[in-house]
Protein backbone atom coordinates (compact mmCIF):
# COMPACT_ATOMS: atom_id res chain seq x y z
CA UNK A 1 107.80 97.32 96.03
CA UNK A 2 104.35 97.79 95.07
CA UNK A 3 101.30 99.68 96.97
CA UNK A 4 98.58 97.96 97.80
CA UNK A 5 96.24 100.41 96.47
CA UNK A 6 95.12 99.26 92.49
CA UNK A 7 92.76 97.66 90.95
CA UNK A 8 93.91 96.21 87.60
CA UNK A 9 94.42 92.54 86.22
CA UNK A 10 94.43 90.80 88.98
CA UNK A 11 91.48 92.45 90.44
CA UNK A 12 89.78 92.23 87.67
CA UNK A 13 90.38 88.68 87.37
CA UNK A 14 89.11 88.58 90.41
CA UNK A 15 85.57 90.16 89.69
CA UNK A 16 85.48 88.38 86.53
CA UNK A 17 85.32 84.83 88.97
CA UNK A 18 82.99 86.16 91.74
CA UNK A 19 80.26 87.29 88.60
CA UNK A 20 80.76 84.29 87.38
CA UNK A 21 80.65 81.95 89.99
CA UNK A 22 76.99 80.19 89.11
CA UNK A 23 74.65 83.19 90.52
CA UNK A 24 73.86 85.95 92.98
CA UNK A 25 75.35 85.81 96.96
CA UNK A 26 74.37 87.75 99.24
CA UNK A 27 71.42 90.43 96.55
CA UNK A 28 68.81 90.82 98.80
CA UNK A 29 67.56 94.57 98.22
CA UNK A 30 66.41 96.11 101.48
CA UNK A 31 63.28 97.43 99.93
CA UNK A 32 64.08 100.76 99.15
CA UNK A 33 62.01 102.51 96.27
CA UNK A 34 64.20 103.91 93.50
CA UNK A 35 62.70 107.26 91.38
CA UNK A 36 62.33 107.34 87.89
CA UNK A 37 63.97 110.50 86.98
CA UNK A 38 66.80 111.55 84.19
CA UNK A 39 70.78 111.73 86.04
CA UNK A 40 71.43 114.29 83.43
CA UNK A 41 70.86 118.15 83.55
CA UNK A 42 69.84 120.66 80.78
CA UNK A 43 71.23 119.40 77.24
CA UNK A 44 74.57 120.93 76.71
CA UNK A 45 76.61 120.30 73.54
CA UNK A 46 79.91 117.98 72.83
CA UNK A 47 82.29 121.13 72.27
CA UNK A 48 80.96 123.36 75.13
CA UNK A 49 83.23 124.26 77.97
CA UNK A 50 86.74 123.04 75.62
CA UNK A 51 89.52 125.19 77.00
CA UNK A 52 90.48 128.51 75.31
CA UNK A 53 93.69 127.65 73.36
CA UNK A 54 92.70 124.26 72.32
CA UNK A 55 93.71 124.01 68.61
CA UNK A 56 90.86 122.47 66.13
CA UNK A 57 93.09 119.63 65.27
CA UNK A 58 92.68 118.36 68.55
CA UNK A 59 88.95 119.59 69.38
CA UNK A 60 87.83 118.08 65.76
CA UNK A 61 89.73 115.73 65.33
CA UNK A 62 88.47 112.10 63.98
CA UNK A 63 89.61 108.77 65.33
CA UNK A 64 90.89 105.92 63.11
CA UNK A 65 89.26 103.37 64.54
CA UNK A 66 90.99 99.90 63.55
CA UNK A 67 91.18 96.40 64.81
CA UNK A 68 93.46 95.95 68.08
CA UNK A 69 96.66 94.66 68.17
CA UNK A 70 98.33 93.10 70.43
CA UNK A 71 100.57 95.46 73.18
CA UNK A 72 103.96 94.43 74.93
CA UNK A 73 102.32 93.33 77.86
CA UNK A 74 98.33 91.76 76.29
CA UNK A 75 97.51 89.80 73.41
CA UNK A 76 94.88 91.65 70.34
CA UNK A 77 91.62 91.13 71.54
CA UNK A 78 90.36 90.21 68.42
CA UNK A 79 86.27 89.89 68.16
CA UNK A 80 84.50 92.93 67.48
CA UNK A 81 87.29 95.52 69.64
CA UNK A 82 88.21 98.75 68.00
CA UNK A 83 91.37 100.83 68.64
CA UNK A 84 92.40 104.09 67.85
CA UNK A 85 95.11 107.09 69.04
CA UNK A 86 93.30 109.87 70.93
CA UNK A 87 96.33 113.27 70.27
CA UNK A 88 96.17 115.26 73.59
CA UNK A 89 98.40 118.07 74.44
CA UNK A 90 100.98 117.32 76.88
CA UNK A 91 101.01 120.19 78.56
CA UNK A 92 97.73 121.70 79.09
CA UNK A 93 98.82 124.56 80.81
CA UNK A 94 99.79 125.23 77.13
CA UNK A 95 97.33 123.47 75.05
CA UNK A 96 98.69 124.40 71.23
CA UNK A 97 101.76 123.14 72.28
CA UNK A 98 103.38 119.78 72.29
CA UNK A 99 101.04 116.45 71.97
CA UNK A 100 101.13 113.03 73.40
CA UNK A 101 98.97 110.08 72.11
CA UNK A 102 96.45 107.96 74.10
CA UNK A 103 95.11 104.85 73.28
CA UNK A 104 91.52 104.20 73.39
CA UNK A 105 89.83 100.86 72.70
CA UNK A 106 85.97 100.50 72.44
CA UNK A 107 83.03 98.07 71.24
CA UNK A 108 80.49 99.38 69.87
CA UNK A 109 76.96 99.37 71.55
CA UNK A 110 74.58 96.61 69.79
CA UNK A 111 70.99 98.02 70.49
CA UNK A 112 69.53 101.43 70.83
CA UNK A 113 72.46 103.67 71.78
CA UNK A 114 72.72 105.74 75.02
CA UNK A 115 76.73 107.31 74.17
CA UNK A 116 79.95 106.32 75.24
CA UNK A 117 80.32 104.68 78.39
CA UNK A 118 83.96 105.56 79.78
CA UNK A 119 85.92 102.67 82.10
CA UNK A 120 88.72 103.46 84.11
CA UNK A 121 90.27 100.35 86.34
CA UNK A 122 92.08 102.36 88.86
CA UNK A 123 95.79 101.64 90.04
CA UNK A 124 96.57 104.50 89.23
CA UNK A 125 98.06 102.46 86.35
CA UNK A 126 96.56 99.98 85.07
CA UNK A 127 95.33 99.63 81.19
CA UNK A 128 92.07 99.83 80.28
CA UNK A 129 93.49 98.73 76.77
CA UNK A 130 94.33 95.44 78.21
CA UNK A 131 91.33 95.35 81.04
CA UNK A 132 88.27 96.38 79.53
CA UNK A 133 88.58 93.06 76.85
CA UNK A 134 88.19 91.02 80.14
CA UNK A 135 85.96 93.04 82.17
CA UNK A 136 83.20 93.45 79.51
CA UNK A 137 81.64 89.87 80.22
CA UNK A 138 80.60 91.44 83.63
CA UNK A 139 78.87 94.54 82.14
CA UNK A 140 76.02 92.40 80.81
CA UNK A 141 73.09 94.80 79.18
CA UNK A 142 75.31 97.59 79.49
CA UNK A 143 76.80 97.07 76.01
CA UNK A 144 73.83 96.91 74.45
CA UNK A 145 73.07 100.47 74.75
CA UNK A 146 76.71 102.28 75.36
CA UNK A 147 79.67 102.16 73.43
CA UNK A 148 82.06 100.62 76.43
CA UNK A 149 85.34 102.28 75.70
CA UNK A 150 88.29 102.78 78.01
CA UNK A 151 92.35 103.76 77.14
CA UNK A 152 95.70 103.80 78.83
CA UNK A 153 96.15 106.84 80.35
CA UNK A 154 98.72 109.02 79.70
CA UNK A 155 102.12 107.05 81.57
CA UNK A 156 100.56 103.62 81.61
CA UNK A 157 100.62 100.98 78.66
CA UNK A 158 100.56 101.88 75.10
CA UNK A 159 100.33 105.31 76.02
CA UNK A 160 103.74 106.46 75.97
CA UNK A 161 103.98 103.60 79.19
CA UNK A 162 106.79 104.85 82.17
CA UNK A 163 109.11 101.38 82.30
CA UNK A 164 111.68 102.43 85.57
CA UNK A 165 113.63 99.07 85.96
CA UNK A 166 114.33 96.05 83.97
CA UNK A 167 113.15 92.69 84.70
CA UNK A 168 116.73 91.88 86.51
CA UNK A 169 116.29 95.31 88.65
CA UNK A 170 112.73 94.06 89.70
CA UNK A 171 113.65 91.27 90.70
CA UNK A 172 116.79 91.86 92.54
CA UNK A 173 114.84 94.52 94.16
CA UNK A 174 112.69 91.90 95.78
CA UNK A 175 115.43 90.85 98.27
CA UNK A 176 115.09 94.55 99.41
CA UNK A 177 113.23 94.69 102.91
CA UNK A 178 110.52 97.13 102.99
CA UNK A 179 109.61 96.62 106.50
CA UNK A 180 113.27 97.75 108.10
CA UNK A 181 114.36 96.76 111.13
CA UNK A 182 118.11 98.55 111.74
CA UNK A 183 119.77 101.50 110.24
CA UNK A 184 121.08 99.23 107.49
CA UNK A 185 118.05 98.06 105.79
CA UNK A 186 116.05 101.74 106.71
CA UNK A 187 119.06 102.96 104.52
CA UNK A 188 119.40 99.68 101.51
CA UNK A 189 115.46 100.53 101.86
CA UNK A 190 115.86 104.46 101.28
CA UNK A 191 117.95 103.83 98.98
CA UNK A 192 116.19 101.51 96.62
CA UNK A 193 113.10 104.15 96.38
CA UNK A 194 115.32 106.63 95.78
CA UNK A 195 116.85 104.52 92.73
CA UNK A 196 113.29 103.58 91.40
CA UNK A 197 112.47 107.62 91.44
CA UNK A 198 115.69 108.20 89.32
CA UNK A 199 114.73 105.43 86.67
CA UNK A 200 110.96 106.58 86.41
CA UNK A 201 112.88 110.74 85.38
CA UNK A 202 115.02 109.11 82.96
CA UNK A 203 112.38 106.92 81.19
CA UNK A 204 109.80 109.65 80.96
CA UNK A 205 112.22 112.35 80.84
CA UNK A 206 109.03 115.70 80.30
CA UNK A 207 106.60 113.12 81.03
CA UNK A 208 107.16 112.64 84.59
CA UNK A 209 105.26 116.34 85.43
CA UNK A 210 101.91 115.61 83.03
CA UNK A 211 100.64 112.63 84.52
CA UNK A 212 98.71 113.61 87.40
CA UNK A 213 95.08 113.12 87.69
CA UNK A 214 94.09 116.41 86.46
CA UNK A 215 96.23 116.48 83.64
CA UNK A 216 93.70 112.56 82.98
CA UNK A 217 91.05 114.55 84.00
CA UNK A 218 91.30 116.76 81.56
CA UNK A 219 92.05 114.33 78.80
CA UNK A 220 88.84 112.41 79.57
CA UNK A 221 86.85 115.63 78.43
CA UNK A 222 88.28 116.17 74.90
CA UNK A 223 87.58 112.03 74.74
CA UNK A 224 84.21 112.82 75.47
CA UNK A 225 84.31 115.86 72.94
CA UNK A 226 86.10 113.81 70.17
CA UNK A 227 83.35 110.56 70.95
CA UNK A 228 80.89 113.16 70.37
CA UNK A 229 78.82 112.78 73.56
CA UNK A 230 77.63 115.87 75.71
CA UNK A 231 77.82 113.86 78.49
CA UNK A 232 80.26 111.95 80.38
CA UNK A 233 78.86 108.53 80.88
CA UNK A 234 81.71 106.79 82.97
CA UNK A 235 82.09 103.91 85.67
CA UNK A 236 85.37 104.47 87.58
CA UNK A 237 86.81 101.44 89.96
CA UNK A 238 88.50 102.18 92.91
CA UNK A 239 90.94 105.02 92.15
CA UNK A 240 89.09 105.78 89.08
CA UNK A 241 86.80 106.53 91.89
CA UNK A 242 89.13 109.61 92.44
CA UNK A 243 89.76 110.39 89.10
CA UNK A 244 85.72 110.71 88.36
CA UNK A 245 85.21 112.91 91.43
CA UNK A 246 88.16 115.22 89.94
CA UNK A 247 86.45 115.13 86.50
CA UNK A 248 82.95 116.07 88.01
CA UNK A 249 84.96 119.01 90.24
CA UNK A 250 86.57 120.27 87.18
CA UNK A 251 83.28 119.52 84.61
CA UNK A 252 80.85 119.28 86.74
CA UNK A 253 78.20 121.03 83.67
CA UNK A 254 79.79 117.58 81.58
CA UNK A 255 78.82 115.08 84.21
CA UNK A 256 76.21 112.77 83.10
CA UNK A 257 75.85 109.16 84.35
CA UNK A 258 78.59 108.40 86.39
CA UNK A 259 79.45 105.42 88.36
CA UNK A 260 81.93 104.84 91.40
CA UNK A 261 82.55 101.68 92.57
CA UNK A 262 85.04 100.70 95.44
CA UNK A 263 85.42 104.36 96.56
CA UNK A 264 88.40 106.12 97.67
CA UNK A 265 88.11 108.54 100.77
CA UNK A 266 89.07 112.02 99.22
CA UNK A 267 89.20 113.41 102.30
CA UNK A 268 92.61 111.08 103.68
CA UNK A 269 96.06 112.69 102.51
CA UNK A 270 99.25 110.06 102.08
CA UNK A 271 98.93 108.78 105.60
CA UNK A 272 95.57 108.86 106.22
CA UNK A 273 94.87 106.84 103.10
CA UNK A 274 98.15 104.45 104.19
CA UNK A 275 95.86 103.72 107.63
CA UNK A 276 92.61 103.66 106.03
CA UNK A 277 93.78 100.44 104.03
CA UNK A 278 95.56 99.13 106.93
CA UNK A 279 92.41 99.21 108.61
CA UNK A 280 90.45 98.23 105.41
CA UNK A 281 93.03 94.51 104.78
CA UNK A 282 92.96 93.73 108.23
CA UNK A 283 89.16 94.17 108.50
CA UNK A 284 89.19 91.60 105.45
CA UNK A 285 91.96 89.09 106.84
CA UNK A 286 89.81 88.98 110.16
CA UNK A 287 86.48 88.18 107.74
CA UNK A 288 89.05 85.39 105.52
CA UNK A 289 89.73 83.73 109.59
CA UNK A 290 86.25 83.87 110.86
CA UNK A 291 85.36 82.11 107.61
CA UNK A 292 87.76 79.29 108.75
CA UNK A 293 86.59 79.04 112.13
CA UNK A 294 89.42 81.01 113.48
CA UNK A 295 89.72 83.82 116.41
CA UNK A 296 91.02 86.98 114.21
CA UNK A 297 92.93 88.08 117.03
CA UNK A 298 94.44 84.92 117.05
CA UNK A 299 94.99 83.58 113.28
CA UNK A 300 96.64 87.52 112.67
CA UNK A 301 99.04 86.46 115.07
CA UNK A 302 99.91 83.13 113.27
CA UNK A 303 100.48 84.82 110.44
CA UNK A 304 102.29 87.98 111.81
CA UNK A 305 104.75 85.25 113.31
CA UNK A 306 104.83 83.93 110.22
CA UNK A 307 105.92 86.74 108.51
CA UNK A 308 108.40 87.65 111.10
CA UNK A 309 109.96 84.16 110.68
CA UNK A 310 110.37 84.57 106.54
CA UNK A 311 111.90 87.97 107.18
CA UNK A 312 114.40 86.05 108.89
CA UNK A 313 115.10 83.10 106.80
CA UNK A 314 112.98 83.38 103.38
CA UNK A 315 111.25 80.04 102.13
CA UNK A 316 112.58 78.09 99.05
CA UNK A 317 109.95 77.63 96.09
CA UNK A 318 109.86 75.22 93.30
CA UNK A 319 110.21 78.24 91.06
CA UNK A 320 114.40 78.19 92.78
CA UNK A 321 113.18 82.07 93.72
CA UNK A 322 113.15 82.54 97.63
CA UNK A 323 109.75 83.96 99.14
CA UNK A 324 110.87 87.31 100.95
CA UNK A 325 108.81 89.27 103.51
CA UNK A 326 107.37 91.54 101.66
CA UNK A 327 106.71 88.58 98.59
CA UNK A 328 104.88 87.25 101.53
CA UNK A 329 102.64 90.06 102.25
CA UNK A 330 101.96 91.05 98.59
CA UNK A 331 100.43 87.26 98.16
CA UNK A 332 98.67 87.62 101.68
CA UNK A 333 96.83 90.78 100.16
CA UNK A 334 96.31 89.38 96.32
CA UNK A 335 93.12 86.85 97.42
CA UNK A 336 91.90 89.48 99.74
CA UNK A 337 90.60 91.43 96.58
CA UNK A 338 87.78 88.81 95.87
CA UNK A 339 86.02 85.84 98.37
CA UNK A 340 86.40 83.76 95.97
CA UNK A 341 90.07 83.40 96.51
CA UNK A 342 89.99 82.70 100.35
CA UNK A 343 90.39 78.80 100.03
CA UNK A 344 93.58 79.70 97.82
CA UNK A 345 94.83 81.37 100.31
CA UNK A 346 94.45 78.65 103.08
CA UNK A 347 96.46 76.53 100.60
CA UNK A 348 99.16 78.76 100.68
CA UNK A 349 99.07 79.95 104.12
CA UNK A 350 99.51 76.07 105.15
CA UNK A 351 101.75 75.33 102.60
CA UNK A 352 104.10 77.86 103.75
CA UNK A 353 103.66 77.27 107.65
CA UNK A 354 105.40 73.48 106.19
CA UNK A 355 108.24 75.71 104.64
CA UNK A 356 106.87 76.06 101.03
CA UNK A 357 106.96 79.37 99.67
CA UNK A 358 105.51 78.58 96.15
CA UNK A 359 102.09 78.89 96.91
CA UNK A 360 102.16 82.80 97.99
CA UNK A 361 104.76 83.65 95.94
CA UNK A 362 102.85 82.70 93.18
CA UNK A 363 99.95 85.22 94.31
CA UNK A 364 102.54 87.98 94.65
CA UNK A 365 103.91 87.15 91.11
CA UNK A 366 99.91 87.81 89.53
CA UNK A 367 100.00 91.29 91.39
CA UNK A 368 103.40 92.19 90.63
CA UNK A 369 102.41 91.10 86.97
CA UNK A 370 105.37 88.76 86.82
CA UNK A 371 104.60 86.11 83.82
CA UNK A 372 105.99 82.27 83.75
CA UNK A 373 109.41 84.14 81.80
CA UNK A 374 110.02 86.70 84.92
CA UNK A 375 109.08 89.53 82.41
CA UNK A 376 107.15 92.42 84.71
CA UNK A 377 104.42 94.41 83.45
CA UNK A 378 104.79 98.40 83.90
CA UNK A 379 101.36 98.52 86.56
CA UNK A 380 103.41 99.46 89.15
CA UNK A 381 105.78 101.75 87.51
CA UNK A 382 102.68 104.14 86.40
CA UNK A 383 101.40 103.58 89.63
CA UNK A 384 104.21 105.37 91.14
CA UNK A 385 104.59 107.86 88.52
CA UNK A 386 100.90 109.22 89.19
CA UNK A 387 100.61 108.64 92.57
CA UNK A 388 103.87 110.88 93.32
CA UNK A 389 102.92 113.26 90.96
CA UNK A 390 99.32 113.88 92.79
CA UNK A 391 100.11 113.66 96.36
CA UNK A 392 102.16 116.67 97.75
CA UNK A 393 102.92 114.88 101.48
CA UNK A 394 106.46 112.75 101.90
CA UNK A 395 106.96 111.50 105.67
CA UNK A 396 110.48 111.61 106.72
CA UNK A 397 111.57 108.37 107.83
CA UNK A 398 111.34 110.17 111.62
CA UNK A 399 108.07 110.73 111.27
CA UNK A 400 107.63 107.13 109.81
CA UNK A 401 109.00 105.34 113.06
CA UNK A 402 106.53 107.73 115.27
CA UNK A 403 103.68 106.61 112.87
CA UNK A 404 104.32 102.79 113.66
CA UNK A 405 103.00 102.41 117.54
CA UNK A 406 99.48 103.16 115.45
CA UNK A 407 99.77 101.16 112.18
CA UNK A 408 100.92 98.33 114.03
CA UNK A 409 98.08 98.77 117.05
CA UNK A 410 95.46 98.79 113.89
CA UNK A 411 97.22 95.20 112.43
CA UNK A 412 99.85 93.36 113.03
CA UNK A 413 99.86 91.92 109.87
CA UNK A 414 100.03 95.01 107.64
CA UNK A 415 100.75 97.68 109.92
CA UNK A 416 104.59 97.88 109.79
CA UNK A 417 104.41 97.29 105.98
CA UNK A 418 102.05 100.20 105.46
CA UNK A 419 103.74 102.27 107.60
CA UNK A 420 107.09 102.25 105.82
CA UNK A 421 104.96 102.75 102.79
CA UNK A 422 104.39 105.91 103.57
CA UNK A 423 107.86 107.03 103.33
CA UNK A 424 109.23 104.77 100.90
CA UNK A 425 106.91 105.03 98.19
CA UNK A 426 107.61 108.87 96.71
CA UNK A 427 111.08 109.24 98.74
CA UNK A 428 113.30 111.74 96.85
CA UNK A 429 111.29 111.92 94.13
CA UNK A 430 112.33 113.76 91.06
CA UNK A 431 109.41 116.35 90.88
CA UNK A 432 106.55 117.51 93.91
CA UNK A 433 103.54 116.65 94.08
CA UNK A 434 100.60 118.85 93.68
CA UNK A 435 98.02 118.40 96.85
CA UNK A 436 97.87 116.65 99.88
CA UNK A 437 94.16 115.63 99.13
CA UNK A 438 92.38 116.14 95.73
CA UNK A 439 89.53 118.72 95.08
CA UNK A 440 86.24 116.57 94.57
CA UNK A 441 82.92 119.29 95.18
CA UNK A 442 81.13 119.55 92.11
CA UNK A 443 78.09 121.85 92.68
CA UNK A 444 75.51 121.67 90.09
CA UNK A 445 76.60 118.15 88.75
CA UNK A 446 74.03 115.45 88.01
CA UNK A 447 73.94 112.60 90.35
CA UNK A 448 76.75 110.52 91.07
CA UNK A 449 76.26 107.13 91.89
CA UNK A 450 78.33 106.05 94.75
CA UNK A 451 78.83 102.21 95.72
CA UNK A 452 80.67 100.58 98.52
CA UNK A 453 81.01 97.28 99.71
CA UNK A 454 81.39 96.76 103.77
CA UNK A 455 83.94 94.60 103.32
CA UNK A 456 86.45 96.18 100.62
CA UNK A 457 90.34 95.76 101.70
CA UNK A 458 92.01 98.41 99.25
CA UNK A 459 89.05 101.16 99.94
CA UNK A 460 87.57 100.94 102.93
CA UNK A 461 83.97 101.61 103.06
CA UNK A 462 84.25 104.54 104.89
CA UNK A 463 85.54 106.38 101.59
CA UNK A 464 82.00 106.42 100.32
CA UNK A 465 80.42 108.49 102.78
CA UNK A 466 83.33 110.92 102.81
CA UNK A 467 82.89 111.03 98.84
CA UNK A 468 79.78 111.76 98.70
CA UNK A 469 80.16 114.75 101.62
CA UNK A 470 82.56 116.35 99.99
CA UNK A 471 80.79 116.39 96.31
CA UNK A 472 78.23 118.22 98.05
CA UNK A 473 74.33 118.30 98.62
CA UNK A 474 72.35 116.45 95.62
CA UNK A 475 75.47 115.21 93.79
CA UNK A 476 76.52 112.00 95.58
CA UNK A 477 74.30 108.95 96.13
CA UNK A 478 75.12 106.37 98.14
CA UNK A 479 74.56 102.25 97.21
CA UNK A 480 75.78 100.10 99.70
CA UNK A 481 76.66 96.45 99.76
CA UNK A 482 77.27 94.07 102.40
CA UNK A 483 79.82 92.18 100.66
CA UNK A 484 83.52 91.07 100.73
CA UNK A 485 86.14 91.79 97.93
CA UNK A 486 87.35 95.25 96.27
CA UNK A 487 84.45 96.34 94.69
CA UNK A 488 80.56 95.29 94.29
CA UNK A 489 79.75 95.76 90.98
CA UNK A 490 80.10 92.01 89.16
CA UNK A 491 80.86 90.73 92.60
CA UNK A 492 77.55 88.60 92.91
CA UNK A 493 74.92 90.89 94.03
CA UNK A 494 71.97 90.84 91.73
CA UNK A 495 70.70 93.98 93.84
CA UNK A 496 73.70 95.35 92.93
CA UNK A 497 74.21 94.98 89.62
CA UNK A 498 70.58 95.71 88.76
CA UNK A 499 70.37 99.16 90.66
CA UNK A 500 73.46 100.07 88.36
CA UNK A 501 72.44 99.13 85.64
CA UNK A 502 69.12 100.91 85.99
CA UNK A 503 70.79 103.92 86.59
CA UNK A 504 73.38 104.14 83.65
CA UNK A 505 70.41 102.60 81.04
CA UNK A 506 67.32 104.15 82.42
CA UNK A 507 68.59 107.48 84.33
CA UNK A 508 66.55 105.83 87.63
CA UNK A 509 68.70 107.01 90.85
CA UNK A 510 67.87 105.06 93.77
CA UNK A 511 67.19 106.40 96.98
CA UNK A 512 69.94 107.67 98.89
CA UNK A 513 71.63 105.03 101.09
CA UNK A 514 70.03 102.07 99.86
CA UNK A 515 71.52 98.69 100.80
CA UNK A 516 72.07 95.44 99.19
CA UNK A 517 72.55 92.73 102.15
């Protein structure tokens, strides 16, 4: 089981084809005047505001800086890509204690430097190690004047990386239904979580309570420290979306030009954020019919019965692997992320109404980052680690069945799915979790630049509004584009991707609520 929540390879992937897809779509700038005027406040210096306790070892340290290798899951990246081990303290609660190491990768900016520009992907979970290689094509100018550097955060990748299951686990857990009908599969599905929460304690054994998104938070600023910039310069994706507006609560003197794309609503605890996507991959499903000439109300319905009819009997691929359910749903979502992928899913949507499986199963295997040898990647695992480490709120599966009625009145697609979600995903978990929404105001930061996309599945467009509301007066400004996919930035808007890049290379914050149609 996997949330539908991250933005990693496959989204990325995604981006990377929608930016480069032979030219803008959809940039038209509705006029509105940006100012000229620095998104930093009063110079500060790279070691203020370190926490008391820190030792100099970590504070001063130096990176080595060598060429990349290659990680379990990526190949080197070869070219001009630098890596190096970032030492943080595990525990920083008790920062001269223990120490974990991050890995950081980086290319170094080719004109006139700016600083570091920071990248987080989002998930949580996914590597920046492996990403940012990828991703860099779409940054265009941007690496002429920053250093674009990113890392696995602590739990994901090379940075000590959470692995709960083996391949054969993963996959046998794939026959599991996640969208339970009868006491039996409520209780196989109970169950299963339960397992998964076990495996996560006894592969990260101390780990498993320092991965939150403070405890990342927190890392970032000794990175910037270490880097040497005062400011943090960073562009966060989806929930690196949350993890900047944590950073900016916690450092909001540090915050210099900071980016966040594909915005997740701070405001929306575990259910909340479970409807907002249900509402947010429905919205985009109804957009992926229209664009086929379809009634929404209508083609949901197809594929609802469709659904309904692989939960009874699942469809035989060429692969010899059956398409399940909730394989079914995970490659229905995957080509939601980008516009670009709509006619692949028409091919597999028909493909499977004739009793072929291989087509969505195939999409579910790139999000579930299954390769052609049925070795899984960890995304998910780190996913779950974080995610159940941050949020404090676990539905009982009583309160699940009285949440349905709603999900399932908002789509009939996704609504049972996400609904289950909510108790499935951190059910018995090993440890608590910390909040049921994170702290985000940041009084006194610089401005933040905020952009959302009307049409985003995995974070709503609603989240950027409530972002920038709960940052507070002056911090948040709002871009807005009237686009489809997770994200905007790279997605094909030349309004877009010039009012960013302004901003992190000039310091020129557009007006507030300025819209790219």
């Amino acid at each position: 089981m996997s949330r539908f929540a991250r933005w990693g390879a496959v989204a990325a992937a995604a981006v990377l084809l929608a930016g480069c897809g032979g030219g803008p779509s959809g940039g038209k700038d509705d006029g509105g005047k940006g100012r000229s005027s620095p998104a930093v406040p009063p110079t500060v210096t790279p070691a203020d505001g370190l926490p008391p306790g820190l030792p100099a070892s970590l504070a001063s340290q130096r990176l080595d800086w060598g060429r990349c290798g290659a990680t379990a899951d990526s190949p080197a990246p070869g070219g001009d890509w630098q890596c190096a081990t970032l030492r943080t303290p595990l525990d920083w609660s008790r920062p001269d204690g223990e120490t974990i190491g991050l890995a950081l990768i980086r290319t170094r900016a080719t004109d006139e430097r700016t600083g570091s520009l920071l990248f987080d992907f989002g998930g949580p979970g996914a590597s920046g190690v492996a990403t940012l290689p990828a991703y860099a094509p779409v940054t265009g100018t941007l690496g002429e004047h920053y250093d674009l550097v990113s890392w696995d955060p602590r739990g994901v990748g090379a940075s000590k990386g959470v692995r709960c299951r083996d391949d054969r686990r993963i996959q046998a857990a794939e026959a599991i239904d996640v969208t339970p009908d009868t006491p039996a599969e409520e209780r196989a599905y109970l169950r299963d979580a339960a397992d998964f929460g076990k495996g996560c304690a006894k592969a990260a054994g101390e780990l498993l309570t320092h991965v939150s998104t403070t405890d990342t938070a927190r890392d970032m600023d000794l990175m910037r420290q270490v880097l040497g910039d005062a400011r943090m310069h960073y562009f966060g994706i989806s929930y690196g979306t949350e993890l900047g507006g944590v950073y900016a609560h916690l450092f909001p003197q540090h915050v210099g030009r900071m980016v966040l794309d594909a915005v997740v609503d701070p405001t929306a605890d575990t259910v909340g954020h479970a409807l907002n996507q249900t509402r947010g991959f429905q919205r985009a499903l109804d957009d992926y019919l229209r664009s086929t000439g379809q009634d929404p109300r209508q083609g949901s319905r197809r594929i609802a019965d469709l659904l309904e009819r692989i939960d009874a009997e699942p469809l035989p691929t060429s692969s010899g692997r059956k398409l399940t359910q909730t394989l079914a749903l995970t490659g229905l979502v995957t080509p939601l992320y980008s516009k670009n992928s709509w006619p692949t899913l028409t091919g597999a949507l028909q493909a499977a109404r004739k009793g072929d499986g291989s087509g969505l199963l195939s999409l579910a295997d790139a999000y579930n980052d299954r390769d052609a040898t049925g070795h899984y990647g960890t995304t998910t695992h780190a996913q779950r680690v974080i995610s159940c480490l941050d949020d404090k709120q676990r539905p009982t599966p009583e309160q699940t069945r009285g949440l349905l009625p709603e999900f399932e009145e908002v789509s009939p697609v996704f609504g049972h799915y996400m609904a289950w979600d909510t108790a499935g995903w951190c059910h018995d978990w090993p440890v608590p979790g910390q909040y049921d929404t994170p702290e985000v105001a940041a009084p006194g930061a610089a401005p933040i630049l905020l952009v959302g996309n009307t049409g985003d599945p995995a974070t709503p467009y609603e989240g950027t509004r409530r972002m920038a509301d709960e940052l507070g007066p002056g911090v948040g400004v709002e871009l807005t584009w009237k686009g489809e996919g997770h994200g905007a930035y790279g997605g094909g808007s030349d309004c877009v991707d010039s009012t960013v890049n302004a901003y992190l290379i000039e310091g020129t914050v557009p007006r507030n609520g300025k819209v790219c149609s």
